[in-house]
C-alpha atoms as a PDB file:
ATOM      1  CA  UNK A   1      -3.202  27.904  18.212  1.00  0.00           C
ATOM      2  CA  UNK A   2      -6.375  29.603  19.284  1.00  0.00           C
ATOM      3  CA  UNK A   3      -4.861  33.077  18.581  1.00  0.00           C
ATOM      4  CA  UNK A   4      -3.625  32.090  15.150  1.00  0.00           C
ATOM      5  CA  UNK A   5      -7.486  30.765  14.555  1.00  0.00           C
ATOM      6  CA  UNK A   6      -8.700  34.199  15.664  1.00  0.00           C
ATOM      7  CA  UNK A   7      -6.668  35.963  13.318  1.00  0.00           C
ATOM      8  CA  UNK A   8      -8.922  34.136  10.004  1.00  0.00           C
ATOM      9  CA  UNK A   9     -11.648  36.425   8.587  1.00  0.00           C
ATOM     10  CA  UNK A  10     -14.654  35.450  10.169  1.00  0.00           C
ATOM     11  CA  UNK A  11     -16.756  36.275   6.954  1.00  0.00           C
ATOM     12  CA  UNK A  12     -13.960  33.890   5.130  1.00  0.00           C
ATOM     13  CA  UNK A  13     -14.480  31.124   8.036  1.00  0.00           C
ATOM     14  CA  UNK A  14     -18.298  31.389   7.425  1.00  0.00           C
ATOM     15  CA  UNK A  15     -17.792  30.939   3.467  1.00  0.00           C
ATOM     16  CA  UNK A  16     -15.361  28.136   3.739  1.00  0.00           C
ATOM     17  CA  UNK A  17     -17.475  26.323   6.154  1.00  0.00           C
ATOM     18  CA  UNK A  18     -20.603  26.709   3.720  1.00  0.00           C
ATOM     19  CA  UNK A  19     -18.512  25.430   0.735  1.00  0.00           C
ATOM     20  CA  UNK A  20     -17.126  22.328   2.582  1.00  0.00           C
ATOM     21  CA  UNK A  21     -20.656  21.359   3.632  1.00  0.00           C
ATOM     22  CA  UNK A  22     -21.347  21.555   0.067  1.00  0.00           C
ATOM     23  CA  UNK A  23     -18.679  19.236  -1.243  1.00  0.00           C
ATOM     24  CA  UNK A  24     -19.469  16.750   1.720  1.00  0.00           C
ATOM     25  CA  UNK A  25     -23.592  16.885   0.514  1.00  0.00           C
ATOM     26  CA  UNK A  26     -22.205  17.073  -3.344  1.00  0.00           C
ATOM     27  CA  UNK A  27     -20.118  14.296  -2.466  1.00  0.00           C
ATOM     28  CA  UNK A  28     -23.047  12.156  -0.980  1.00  0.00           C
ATOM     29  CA  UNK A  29     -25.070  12.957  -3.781  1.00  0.00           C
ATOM     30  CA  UNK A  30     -22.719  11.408  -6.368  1.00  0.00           C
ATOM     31  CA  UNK A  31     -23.148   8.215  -4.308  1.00  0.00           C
ATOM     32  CA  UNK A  32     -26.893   8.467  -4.330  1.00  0.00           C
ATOM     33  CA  UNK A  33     -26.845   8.816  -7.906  1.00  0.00           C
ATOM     34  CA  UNK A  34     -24.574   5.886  -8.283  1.00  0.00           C
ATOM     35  CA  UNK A  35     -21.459   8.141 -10.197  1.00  0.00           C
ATOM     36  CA  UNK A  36     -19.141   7.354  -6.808  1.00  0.00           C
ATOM     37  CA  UNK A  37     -19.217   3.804  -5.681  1.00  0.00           C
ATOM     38  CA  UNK A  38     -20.820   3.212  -2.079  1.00  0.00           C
ATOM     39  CA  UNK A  39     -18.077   1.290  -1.052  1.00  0.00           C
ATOM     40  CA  UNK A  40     -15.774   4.277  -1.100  1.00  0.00           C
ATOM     41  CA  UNK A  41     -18.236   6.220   2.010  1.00  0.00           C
ATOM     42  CA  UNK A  42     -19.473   5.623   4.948  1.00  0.00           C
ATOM     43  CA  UNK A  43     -16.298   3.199   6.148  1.00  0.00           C
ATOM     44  CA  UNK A  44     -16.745   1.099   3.043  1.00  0.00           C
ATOM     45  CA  UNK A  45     -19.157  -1.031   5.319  1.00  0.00           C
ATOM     46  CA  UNK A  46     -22.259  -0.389   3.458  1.00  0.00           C
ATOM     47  CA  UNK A  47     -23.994  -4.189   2.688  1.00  0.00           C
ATOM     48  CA  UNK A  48     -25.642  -2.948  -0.172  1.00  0.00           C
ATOM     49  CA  UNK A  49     -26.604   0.180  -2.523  1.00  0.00           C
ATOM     50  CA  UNK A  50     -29.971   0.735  -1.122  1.00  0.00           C
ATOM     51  CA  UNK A  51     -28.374   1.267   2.489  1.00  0.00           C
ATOM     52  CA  UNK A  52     -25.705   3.565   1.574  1.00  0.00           C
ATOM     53  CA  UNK A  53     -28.385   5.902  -0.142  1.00  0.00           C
ATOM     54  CA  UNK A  54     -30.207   6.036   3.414  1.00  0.00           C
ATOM     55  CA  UNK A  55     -26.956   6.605   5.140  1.00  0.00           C
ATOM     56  CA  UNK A  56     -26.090   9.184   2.548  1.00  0.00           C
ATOM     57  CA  UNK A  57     -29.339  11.037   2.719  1.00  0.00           C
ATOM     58  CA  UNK A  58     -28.944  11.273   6.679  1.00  0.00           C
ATOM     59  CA  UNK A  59     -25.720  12.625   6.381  1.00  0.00           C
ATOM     60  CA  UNK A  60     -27.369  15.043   3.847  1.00  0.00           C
ATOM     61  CA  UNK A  61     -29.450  16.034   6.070  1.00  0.00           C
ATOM     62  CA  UNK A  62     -26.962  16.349   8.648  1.00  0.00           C
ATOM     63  CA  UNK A  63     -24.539  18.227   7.023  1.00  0.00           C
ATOM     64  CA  UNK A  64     -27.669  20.847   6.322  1.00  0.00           C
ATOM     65  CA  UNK A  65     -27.752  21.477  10.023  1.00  0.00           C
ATOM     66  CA  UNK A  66     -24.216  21.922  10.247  1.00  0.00           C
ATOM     67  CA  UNK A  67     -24.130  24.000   8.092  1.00  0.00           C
ATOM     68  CA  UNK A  68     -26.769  26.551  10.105  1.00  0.00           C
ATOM     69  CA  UNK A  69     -25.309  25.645  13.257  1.00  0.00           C
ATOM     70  CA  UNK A  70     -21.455  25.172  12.429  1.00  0.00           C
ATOM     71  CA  UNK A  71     -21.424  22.631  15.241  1.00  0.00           C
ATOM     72  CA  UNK A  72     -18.205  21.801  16.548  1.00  0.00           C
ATOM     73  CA  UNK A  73     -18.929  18.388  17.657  1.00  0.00           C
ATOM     74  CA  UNK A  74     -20.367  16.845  14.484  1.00  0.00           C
ATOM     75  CA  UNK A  75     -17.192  18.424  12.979  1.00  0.00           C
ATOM     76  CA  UNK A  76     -14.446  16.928  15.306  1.00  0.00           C
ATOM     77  CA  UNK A  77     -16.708  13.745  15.165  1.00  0.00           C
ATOM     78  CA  UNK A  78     -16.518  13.727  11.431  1.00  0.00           C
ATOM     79  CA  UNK A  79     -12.500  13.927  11.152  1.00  0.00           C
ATOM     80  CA  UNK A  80     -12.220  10.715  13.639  1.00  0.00           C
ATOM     81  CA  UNK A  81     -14.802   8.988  11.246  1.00  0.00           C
ATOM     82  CA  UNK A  82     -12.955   9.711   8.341  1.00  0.00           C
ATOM     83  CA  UNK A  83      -9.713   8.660   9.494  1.00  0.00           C
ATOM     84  CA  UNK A  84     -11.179   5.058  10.012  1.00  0.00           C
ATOM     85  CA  UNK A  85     -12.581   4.459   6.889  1.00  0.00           C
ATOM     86  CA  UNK A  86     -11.568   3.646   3.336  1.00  0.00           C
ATOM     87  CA  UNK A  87      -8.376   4.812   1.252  1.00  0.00           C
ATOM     88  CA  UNK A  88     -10.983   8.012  -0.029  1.00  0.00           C
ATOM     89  CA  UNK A  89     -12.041   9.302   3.144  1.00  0.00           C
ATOM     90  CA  UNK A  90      -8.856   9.358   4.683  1.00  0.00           C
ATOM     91  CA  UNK A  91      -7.071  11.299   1.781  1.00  0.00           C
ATOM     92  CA  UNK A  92      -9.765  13.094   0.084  1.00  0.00           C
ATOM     93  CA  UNK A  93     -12.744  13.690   2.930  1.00  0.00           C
ATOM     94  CA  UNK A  94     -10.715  13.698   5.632  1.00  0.00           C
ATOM     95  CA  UNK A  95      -8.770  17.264   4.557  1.00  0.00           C
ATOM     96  CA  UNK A  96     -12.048  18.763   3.921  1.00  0.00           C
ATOM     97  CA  UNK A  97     -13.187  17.482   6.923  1.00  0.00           C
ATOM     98  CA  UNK A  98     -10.056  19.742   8.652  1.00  0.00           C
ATOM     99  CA  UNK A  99     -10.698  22.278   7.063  1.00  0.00           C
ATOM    100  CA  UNK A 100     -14.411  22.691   8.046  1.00  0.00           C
ATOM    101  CA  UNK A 101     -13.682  21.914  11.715  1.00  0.00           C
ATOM    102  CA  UNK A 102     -10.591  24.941  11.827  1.00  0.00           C
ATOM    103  CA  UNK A 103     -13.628  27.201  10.111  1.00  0.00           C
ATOM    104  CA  UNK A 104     -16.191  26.080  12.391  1.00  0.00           C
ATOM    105  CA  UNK A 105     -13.480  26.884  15.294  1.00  0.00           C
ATOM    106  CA  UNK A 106     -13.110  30.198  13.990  1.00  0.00           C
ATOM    107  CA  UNK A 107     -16.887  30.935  13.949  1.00  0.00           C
ATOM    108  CA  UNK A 108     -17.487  29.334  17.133  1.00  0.00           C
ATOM    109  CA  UNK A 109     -14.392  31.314  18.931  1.00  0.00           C
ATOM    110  CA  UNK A 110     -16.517  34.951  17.673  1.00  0.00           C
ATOM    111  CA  UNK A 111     -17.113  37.073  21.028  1.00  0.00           C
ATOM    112  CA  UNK A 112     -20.346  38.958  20.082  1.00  0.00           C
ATOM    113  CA  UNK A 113     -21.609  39.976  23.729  1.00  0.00           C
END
């Protein structure tokens, strides 16, 4: 598995895993501006509006630092999450979610020493 990982352009891996830190923050910024109902994030347990913009701001901000970092354990993290939480995140988030973790694999498996 690793050695089919290693075979993916690492310049590709490094695009990819930009882009699907953009759809997550794009994503979160829909619900902030109210186009994406908050029940559909964050494990549809949100009480109210007000706290799924604060939840979706810190996941903003966290998906900014994954994005600098590609941080394999915020990305393994975020597949479990979305596989427990509402009908969107399983089938829409949760193969983005895939696909940045395999990219952040590949850029994390680079041997540069």
């Amino acid at each position: 598995m690793l050695g089919q990982i290693r075979k993916f352009d690492l310049k590709k891996a490094g695009i990819c895993s930009v882009v699907i830190g953009c759809v997550n923050i794009l994503v979160h910024i829909l619900v902030i501006a109210g186009i994406i109902p908050y029940l559909w994030v964050n494990g549809g347990g949100t009480g109210t509006f007000a706290q799924a913009q604060q939840i979706s701001a810190g996941s903003i901000v966290m998906t900014i630092i994954n994005i600098l970092i590609a941080t394999l354990p915020f990305s393994f993290v975020g597949i479990i999450q979305q596989f427990l939480g509402t009908a969107f995140e399983k089938s829409i988030m949760g193969i983005v979610t895939i696909i940045g973790f395999l990219a952040d694999t590949r850029i994390a498996l680079e041997k540069r020493w």
